[in-house]
PDB file of N, CA and C in Angstrom:
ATOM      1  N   UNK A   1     133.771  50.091  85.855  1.00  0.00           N
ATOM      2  CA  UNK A   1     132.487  50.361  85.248  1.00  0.00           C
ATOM      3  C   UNK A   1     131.644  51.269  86.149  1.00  0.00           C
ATOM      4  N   UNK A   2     131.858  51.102  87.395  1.00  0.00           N
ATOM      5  CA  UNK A   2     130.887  51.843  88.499  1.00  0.00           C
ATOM      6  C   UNK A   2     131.180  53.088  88.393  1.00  0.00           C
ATOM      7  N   UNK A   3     132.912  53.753  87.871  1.00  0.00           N
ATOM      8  CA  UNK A   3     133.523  54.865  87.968  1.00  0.00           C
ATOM      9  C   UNK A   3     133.080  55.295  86.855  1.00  0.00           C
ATOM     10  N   UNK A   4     132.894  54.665  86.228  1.00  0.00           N
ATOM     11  CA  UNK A   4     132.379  55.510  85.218  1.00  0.00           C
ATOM     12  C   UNK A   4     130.791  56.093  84.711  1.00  0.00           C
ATOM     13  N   UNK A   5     130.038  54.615  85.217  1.00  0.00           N
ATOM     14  CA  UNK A   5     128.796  55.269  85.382  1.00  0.00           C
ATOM     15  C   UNK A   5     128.464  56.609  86.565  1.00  0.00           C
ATOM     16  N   UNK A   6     129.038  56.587  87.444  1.00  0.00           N
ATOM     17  CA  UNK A   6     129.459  57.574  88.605  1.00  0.00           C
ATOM     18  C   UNK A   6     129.805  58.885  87.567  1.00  0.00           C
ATOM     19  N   UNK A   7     130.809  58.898  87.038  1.00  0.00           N
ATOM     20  CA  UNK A   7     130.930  59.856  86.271  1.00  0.00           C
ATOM     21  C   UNK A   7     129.901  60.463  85.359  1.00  0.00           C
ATOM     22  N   UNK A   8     129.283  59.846  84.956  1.00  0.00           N
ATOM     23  CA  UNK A   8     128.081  59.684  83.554  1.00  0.00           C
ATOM     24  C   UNK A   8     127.344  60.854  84.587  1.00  0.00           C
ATOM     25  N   UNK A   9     126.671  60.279  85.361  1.00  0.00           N
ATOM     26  CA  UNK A   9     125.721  60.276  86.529  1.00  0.00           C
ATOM     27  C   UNK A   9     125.513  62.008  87.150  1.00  0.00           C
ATOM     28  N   UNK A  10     126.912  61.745  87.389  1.00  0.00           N
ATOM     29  CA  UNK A  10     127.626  63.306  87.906  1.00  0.00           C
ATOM     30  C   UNK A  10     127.397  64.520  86.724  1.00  0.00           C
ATOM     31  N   UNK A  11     127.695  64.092  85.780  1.00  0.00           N
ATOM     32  CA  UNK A  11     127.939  64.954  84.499  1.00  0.00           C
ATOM     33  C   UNK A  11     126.623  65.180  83.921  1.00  0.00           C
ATOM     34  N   UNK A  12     125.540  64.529  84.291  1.00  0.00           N
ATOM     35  CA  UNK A  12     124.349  64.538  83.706  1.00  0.00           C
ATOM     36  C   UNK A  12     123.637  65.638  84.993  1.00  0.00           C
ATOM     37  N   UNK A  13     123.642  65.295  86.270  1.00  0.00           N
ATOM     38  CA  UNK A  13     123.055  65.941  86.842  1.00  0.00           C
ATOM     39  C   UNK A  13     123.608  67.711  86.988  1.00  0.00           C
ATOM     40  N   UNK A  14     124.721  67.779  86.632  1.00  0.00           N
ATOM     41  CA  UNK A  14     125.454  69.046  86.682  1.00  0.00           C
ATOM     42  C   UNK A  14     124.773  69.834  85.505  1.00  0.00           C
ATOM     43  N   UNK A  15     124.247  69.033  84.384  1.00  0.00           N
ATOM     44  CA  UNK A  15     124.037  69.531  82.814  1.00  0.00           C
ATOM     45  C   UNK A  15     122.525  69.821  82.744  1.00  0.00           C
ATOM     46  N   UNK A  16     121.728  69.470  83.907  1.00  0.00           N
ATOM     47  CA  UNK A  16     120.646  69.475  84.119  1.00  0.00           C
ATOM     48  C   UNK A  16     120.136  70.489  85.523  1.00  0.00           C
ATOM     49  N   UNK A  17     120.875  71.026  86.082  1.00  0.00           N
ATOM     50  CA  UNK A  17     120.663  71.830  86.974  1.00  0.00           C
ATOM     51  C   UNK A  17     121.129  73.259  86.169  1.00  0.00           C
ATOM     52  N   UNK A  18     122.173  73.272  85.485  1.00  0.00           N
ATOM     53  CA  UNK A  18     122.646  74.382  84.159  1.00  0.00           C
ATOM     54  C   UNK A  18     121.915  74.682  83.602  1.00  0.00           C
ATOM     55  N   UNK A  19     120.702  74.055  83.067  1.00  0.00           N
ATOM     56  CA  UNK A  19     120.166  74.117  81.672  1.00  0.00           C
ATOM     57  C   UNK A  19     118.817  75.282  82.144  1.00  0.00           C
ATOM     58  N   UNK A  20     118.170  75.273  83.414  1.00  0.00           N
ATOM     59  CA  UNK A  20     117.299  76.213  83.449  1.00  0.00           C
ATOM     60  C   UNK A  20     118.104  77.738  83.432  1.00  0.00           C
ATOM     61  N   UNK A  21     119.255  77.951  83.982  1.00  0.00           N
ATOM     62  CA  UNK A  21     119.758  79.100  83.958  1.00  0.00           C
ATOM     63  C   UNK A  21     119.903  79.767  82.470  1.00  0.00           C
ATOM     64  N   UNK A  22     120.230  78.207  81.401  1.00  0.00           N
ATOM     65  CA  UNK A  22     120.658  79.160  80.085  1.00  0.00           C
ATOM     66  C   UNK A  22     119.501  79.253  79.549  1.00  0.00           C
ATOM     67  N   UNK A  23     117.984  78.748  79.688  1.00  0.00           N
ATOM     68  CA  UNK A  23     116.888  78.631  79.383  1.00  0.00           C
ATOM     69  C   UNK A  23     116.182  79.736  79.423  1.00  0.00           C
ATOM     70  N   UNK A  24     116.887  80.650  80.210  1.00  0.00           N
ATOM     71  CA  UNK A  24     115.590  82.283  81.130  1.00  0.00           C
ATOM     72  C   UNK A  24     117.239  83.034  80.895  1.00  0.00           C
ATOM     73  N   UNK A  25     117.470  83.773  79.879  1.00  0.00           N
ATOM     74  CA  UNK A  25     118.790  84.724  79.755  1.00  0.00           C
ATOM     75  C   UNK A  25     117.599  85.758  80.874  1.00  0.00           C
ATOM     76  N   UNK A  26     119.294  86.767  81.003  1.00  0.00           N
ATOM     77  CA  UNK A  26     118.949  87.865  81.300  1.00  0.00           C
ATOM     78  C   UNK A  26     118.811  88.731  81.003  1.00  0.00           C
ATOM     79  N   UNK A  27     117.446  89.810  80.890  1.00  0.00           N
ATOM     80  CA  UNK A  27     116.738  90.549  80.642  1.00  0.00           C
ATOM     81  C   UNK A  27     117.407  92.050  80.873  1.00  0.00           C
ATOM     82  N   UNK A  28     117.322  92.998  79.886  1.00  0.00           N
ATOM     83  CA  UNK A  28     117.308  94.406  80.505  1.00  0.00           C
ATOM     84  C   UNK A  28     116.200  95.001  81.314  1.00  0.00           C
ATOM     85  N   UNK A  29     116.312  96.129  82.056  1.00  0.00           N
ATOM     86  CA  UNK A  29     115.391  96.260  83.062  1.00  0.00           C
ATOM     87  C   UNK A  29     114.222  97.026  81.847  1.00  0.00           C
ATOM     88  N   UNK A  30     114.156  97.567  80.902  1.00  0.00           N
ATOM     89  CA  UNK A  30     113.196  98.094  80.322  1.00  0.00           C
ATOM     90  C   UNK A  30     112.193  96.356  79.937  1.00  0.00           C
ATOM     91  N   UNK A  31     112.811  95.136  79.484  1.00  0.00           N
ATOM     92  CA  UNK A  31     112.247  94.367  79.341  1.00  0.00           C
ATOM     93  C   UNK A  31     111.522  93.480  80.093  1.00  0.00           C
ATOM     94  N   UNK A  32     112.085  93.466  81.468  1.00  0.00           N
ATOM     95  CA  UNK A  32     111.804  93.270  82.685  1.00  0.00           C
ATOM     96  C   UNK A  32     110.056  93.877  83.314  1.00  0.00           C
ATOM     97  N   UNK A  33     111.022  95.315  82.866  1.00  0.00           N
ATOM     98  CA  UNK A  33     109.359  95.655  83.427  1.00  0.00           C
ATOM     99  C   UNK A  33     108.129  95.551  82.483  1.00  0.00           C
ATOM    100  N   UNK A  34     108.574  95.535  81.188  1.00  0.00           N
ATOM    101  CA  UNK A  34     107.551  95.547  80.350  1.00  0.00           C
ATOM    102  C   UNK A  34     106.785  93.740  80.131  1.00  0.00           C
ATOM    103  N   UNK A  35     107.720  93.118  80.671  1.00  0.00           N
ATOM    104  CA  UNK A  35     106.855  91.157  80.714  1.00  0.00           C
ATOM    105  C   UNK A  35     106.035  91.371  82.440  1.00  0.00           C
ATOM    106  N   UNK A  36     106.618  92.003  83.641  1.00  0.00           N
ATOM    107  CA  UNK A  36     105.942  92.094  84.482  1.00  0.00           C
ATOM    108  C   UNK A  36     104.670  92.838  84.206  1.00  0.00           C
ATOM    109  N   UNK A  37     104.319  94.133  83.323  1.00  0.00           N
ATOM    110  CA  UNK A  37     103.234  94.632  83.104  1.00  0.00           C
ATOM    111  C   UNK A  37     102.402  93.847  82.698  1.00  0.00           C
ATOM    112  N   UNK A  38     102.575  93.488  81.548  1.00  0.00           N
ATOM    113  CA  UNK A  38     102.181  92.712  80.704  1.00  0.00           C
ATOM    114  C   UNK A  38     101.738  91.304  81.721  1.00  0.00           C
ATOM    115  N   UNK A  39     102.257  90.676  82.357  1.00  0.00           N
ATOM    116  CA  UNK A  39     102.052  89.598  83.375  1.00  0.00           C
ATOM    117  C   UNK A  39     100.485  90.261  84.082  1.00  0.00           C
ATOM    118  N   UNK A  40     100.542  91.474  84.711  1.00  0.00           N
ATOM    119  CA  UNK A  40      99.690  91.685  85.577  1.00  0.00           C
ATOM    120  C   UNK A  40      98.353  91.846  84.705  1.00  0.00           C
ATOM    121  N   UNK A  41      98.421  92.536  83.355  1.00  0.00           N
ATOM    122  CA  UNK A  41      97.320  92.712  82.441  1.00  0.00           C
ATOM    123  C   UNK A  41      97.075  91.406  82.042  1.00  0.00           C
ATOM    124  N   UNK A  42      97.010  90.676  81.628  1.00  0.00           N
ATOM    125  CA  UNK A  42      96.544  89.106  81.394  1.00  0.00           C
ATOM    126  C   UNK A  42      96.147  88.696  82.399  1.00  0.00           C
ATOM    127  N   UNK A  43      96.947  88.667  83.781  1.00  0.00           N
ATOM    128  CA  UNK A  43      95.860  88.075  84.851  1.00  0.00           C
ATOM    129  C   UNK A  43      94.897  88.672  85.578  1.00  0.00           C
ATOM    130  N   UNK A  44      94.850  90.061  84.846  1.00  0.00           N
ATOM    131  CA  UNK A  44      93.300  90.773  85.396  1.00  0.00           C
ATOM    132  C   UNK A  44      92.231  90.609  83.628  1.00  0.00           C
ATOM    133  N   UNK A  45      92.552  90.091  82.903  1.00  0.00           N
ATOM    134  CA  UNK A  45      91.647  90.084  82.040  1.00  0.00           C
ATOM    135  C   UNK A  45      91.398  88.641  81.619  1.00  0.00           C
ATOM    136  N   UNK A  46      92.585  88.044  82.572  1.00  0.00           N
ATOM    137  CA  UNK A  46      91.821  86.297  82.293  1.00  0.00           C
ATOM    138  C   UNK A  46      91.139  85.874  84.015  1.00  0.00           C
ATOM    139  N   UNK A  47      91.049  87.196  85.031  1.00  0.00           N
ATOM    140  CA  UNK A  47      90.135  86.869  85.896  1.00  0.00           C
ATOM    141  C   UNK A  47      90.932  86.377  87.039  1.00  0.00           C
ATOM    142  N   UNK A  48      92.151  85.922  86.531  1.00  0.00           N
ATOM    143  CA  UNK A  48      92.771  85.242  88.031  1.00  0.00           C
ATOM    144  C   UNK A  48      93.819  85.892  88.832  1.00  0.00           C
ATOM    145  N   UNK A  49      93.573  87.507  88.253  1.00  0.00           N
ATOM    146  CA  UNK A  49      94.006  88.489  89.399  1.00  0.00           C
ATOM    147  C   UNK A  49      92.808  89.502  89.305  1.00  0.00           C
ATOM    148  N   UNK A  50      92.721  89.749  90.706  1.00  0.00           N
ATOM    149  CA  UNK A  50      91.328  91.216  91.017  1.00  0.00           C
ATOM    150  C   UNK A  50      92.341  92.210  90.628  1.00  0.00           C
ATOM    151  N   UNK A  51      91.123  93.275  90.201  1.00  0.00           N
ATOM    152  CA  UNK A  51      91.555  94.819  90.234  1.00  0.00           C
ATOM    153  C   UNK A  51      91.944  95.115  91.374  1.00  0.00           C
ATOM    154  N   UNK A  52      91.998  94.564  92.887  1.00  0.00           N
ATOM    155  CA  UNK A  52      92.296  95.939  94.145  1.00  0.00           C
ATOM    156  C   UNK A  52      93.671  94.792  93.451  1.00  0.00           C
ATOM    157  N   UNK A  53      94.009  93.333  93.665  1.00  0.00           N
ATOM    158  CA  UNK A  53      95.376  93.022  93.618  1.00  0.00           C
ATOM    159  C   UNK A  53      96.090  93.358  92.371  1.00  0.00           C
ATOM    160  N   UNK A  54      95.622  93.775  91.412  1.00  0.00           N
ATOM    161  CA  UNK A  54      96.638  94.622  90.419  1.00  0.00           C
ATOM    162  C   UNK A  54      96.341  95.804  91.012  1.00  0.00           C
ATOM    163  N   UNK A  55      95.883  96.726  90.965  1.00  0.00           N
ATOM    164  CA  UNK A  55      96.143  98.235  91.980  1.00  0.00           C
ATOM    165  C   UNK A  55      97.294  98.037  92.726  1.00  0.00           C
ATOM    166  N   UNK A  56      97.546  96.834  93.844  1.00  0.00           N
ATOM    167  CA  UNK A  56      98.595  96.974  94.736  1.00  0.00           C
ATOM    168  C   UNK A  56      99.812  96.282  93.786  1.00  0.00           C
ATOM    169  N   UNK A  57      99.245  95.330  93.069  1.00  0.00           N
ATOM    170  CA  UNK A  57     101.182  94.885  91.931  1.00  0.00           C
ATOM    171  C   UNK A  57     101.370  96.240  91.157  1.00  0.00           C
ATOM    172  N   UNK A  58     100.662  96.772  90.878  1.00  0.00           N
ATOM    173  CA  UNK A  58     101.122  98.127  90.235  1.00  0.00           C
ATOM    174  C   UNK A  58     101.621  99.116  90.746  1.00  0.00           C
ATOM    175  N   UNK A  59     100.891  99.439  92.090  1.00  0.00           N
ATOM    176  CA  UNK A  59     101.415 100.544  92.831  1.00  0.00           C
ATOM    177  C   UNK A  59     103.473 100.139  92.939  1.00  0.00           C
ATOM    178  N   UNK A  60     103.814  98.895  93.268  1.00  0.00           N
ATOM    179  CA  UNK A  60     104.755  98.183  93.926  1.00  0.00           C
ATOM    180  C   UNK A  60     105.570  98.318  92.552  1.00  0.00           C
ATOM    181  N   UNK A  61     104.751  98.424  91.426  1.00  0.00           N
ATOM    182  CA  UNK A  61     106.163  98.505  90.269  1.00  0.00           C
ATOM    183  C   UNK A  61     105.830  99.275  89.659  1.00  0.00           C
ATOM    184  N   UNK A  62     105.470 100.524  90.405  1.00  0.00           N
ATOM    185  CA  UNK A  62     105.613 102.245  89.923  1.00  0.00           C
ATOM    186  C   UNK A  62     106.558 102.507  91.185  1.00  0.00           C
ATOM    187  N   UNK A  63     106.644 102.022  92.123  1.00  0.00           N
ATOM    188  CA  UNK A  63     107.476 102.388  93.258  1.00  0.00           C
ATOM    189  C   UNK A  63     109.055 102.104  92.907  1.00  0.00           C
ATOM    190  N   UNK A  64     109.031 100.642  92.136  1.00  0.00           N
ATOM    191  CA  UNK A  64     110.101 100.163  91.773  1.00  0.00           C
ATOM    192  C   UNK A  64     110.879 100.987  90.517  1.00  0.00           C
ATOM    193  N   UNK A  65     109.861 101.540  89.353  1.00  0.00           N
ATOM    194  CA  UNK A  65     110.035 102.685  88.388  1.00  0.00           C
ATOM    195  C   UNK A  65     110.856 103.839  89.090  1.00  0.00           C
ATOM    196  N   UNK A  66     110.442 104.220  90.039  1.00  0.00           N
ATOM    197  CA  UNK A  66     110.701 105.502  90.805  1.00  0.00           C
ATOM    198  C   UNK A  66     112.324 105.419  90.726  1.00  0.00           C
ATOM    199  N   UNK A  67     111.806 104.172  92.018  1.00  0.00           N
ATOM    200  CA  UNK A  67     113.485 104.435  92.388  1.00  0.00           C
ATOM    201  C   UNK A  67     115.019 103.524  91.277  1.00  0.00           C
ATOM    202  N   UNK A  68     114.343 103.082  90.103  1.00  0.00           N
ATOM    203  CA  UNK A  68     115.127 102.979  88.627  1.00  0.00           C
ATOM    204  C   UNK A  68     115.857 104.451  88.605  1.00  0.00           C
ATOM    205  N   UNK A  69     114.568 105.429  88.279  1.00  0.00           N
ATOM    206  CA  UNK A  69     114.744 106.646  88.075  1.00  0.00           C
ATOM    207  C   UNK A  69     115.757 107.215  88.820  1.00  0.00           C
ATOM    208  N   UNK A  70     115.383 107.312  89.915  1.00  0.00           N
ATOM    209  CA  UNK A  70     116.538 107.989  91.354  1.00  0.00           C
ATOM    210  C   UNK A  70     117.911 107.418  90.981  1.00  0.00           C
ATOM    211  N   UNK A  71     117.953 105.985  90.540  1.00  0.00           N
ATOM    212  CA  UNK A  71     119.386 105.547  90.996  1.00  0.00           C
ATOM    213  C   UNK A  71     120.162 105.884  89.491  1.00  0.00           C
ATOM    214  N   UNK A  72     119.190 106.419  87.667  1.00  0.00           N
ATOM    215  CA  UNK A  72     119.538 106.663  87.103  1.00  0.00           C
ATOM    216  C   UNK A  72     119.820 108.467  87.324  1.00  0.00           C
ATOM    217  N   UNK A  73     119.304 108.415  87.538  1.00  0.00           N
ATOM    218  CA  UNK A  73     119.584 109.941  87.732  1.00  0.00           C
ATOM    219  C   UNK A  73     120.961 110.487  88.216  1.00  0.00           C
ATOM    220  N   UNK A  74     121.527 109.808  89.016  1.00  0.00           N
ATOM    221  CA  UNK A  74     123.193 109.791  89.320  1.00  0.00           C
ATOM    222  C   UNK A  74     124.154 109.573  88.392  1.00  0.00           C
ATOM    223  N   UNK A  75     123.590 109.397  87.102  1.00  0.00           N
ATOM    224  CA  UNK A  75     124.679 109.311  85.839  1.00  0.00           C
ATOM    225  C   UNK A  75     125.029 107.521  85.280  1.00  0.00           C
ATOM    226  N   UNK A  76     123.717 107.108  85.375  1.00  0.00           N
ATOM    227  CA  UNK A  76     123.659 105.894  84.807  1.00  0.00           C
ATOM    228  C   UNK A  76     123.392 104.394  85.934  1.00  0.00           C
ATOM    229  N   UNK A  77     123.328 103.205  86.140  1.00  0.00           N
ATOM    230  CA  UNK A  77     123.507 102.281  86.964  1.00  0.00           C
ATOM    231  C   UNK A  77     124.566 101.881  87.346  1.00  0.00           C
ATOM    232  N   UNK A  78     125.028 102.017  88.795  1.00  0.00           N
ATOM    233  CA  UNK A  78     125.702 100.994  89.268  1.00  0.00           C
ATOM    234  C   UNK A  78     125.431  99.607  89.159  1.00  0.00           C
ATOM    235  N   UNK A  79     126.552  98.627  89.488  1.00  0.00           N
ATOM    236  CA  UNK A  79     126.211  96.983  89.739  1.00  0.00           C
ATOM    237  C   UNK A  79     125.217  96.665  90.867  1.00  0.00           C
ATOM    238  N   UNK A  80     125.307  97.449  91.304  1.00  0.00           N
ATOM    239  CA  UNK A  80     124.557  97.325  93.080  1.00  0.00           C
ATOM    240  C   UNK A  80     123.403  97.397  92.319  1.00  0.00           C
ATOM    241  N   UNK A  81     123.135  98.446  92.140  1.00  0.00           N
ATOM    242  CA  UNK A  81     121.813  99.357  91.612  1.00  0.00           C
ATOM    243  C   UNK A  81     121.369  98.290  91.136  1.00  0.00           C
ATOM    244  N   UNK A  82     121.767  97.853  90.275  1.00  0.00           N
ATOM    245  CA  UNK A  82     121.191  96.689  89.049  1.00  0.00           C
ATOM    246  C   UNK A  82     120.604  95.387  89.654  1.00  0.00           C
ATOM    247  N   UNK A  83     121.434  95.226  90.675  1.00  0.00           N
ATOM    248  CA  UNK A  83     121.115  94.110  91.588  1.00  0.00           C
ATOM    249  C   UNK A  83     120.348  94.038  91.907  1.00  0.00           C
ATOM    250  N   UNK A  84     120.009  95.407  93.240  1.00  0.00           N
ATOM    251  CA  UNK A  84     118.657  95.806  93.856  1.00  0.00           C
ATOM    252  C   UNK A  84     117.552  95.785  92.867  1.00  0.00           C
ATOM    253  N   UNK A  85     117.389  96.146  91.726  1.00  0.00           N
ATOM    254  CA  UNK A  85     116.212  96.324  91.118  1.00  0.00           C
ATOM    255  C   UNK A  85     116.138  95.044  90.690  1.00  0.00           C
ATOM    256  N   UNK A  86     116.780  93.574  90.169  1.00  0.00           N
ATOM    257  CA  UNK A  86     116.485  92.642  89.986  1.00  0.00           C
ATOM    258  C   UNK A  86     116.095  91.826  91.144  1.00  0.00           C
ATOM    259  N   UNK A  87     116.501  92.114  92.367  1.00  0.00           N
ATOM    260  CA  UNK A  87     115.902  91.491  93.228  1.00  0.00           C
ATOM    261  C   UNK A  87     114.839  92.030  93.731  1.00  0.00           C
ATOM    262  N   UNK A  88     114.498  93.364  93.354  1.00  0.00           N
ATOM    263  CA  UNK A  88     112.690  93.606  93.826  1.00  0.00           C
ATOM    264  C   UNK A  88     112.146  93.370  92.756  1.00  0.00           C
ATOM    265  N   UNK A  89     112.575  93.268  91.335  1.00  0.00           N
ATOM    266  CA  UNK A  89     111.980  92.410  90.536  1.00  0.00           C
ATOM    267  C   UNK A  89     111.017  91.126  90.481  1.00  0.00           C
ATOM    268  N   UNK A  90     112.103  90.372  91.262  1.00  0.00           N
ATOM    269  CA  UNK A  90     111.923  88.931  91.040  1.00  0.00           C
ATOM    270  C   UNK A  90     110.985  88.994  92.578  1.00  0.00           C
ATOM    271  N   UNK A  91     111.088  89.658  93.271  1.00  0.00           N
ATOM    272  CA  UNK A  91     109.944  89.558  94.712  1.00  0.00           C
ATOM    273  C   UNK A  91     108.572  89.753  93.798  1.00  0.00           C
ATOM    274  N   UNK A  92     108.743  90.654  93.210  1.00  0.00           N
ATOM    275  CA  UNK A  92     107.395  91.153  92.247  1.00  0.00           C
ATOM    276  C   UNK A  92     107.000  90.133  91.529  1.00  0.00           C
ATOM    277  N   UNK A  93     107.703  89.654  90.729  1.00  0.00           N
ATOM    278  CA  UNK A  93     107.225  88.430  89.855  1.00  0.00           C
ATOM    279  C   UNK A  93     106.574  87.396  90.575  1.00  0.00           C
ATOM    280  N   UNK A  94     107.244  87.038  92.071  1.00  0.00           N
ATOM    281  CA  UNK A  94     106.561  86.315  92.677  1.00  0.00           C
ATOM    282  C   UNK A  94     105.406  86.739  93.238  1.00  0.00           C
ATOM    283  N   UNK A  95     105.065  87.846  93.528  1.00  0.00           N
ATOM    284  CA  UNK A  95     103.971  88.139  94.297  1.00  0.00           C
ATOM    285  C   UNK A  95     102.894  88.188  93.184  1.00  0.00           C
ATOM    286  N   UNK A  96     103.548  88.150  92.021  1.00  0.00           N
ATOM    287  CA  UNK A  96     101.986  88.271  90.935  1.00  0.00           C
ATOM    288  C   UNK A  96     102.078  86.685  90.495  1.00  0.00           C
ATOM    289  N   UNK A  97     103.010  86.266  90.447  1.00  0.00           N
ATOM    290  CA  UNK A  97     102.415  84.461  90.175  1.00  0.00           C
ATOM    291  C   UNK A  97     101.203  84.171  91.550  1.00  0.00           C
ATOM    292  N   UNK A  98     101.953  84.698  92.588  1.00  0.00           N
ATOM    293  CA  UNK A  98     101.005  84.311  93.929  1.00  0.00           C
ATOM    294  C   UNK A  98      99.555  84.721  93.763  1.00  0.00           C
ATOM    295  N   UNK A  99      99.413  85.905  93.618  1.00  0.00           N
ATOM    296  CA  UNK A  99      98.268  86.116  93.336  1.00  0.00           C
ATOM    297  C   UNK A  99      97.156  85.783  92.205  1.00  0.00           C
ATOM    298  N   UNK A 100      97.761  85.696  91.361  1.00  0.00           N
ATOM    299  CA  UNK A 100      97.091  84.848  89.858  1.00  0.00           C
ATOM    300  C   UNK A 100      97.039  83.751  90.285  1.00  0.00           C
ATOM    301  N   UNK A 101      97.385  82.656  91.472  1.00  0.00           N
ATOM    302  CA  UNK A 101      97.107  81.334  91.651  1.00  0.00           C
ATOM    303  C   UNK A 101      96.520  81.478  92.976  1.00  0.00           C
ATOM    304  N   UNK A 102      95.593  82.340  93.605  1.00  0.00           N
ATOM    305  CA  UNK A 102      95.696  82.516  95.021  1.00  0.00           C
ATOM    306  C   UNK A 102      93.994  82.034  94.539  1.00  0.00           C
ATOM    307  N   UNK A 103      93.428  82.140  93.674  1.00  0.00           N
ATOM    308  CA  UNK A 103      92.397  81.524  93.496  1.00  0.00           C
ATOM    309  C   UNK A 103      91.366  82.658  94.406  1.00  0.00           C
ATOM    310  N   UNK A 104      91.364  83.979  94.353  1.00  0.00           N
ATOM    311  CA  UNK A 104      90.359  84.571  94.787  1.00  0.00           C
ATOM    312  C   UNK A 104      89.261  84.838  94.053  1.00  0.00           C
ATOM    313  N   UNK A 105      89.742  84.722  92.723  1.00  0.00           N
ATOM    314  CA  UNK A 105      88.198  85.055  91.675  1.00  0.00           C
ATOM    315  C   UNK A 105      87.510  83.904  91.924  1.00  0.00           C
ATOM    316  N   UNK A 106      88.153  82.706  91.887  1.00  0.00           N
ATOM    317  CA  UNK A 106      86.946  81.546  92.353  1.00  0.00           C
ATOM    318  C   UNK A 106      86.023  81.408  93.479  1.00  0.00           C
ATOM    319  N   UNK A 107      86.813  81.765  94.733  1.00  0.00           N
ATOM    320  CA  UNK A 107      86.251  81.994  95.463  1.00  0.00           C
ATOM    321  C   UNK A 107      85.114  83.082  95.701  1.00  0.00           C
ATOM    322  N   UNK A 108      84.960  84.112  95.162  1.00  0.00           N
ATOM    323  CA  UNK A 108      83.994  84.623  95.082  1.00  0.00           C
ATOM    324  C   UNK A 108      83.115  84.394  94.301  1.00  0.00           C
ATOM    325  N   UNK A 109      83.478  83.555  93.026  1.00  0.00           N
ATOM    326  CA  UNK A 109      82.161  83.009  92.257  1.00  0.00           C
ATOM    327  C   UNK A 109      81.664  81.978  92.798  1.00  0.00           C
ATOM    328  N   UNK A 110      82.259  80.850  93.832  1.00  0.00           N
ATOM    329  CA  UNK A 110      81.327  79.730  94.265  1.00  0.00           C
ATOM    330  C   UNK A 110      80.655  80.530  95.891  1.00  0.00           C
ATOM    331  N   UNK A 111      80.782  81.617  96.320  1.00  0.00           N
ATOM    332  CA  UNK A 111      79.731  81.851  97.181  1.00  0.00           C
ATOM    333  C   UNK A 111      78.622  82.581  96.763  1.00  0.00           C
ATOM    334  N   UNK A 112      78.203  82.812  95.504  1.00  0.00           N
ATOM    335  CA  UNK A 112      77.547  83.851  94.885  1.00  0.00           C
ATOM    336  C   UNK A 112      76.421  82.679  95.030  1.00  0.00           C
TER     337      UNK A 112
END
């Protein structure tokens, strides 16, 4: 009975560490960048990102645009290529969750 709840146990936690991966598919990079835009415009018009910190998430994914461009420009994407841009992706995504929770608009409204 133990072997088998053991089993149960095992099989549940395996099915539950899986399930966020099939939950968030993966994105093409045109869609990618267009939910990160879109990310940064909502949190400068719901206040919980400043204009200088979208200026700098933007500058950082026109930089990232660029070099899309550069690595298309060689006659399409490599795997690498694809890689690299999902992993300055996902740095990006984090740096704009960070900042939309960094709580600077509050802070400047409770010293006013």
């Amino acid at each position: 009975m133990k072997k088998i709840a053991l089993a149960v146990l095992a099989v549940s936690a395996v099915t539950a560490t899986a399930a966020p991966a099939f939950a968030a598919p993966w994105q093409n990079i045109n869609q990618r960048q267009a939910q990160l835009d879109r990310r940064i415009d909502m949190g400068v018009r719901s206040g919980q990102i400043t204009r200088a910190e979208a200026r700098n998430l933007r500058a950082e994914f026109r930089g990232i645009a660029r070099l899309e461009a550069r690595y298309r420009a060689t006659g399409g994407l490599q795997a690498w290529e694809r890689v690299d841009l999902d992993r300055r992706f996902d740095r990006l995504s984090i740096k704009i969750r960070w900042q939309a929770n960094d709580r600077d608009h509050r802070l400047d409204h409770d010293r006013r």
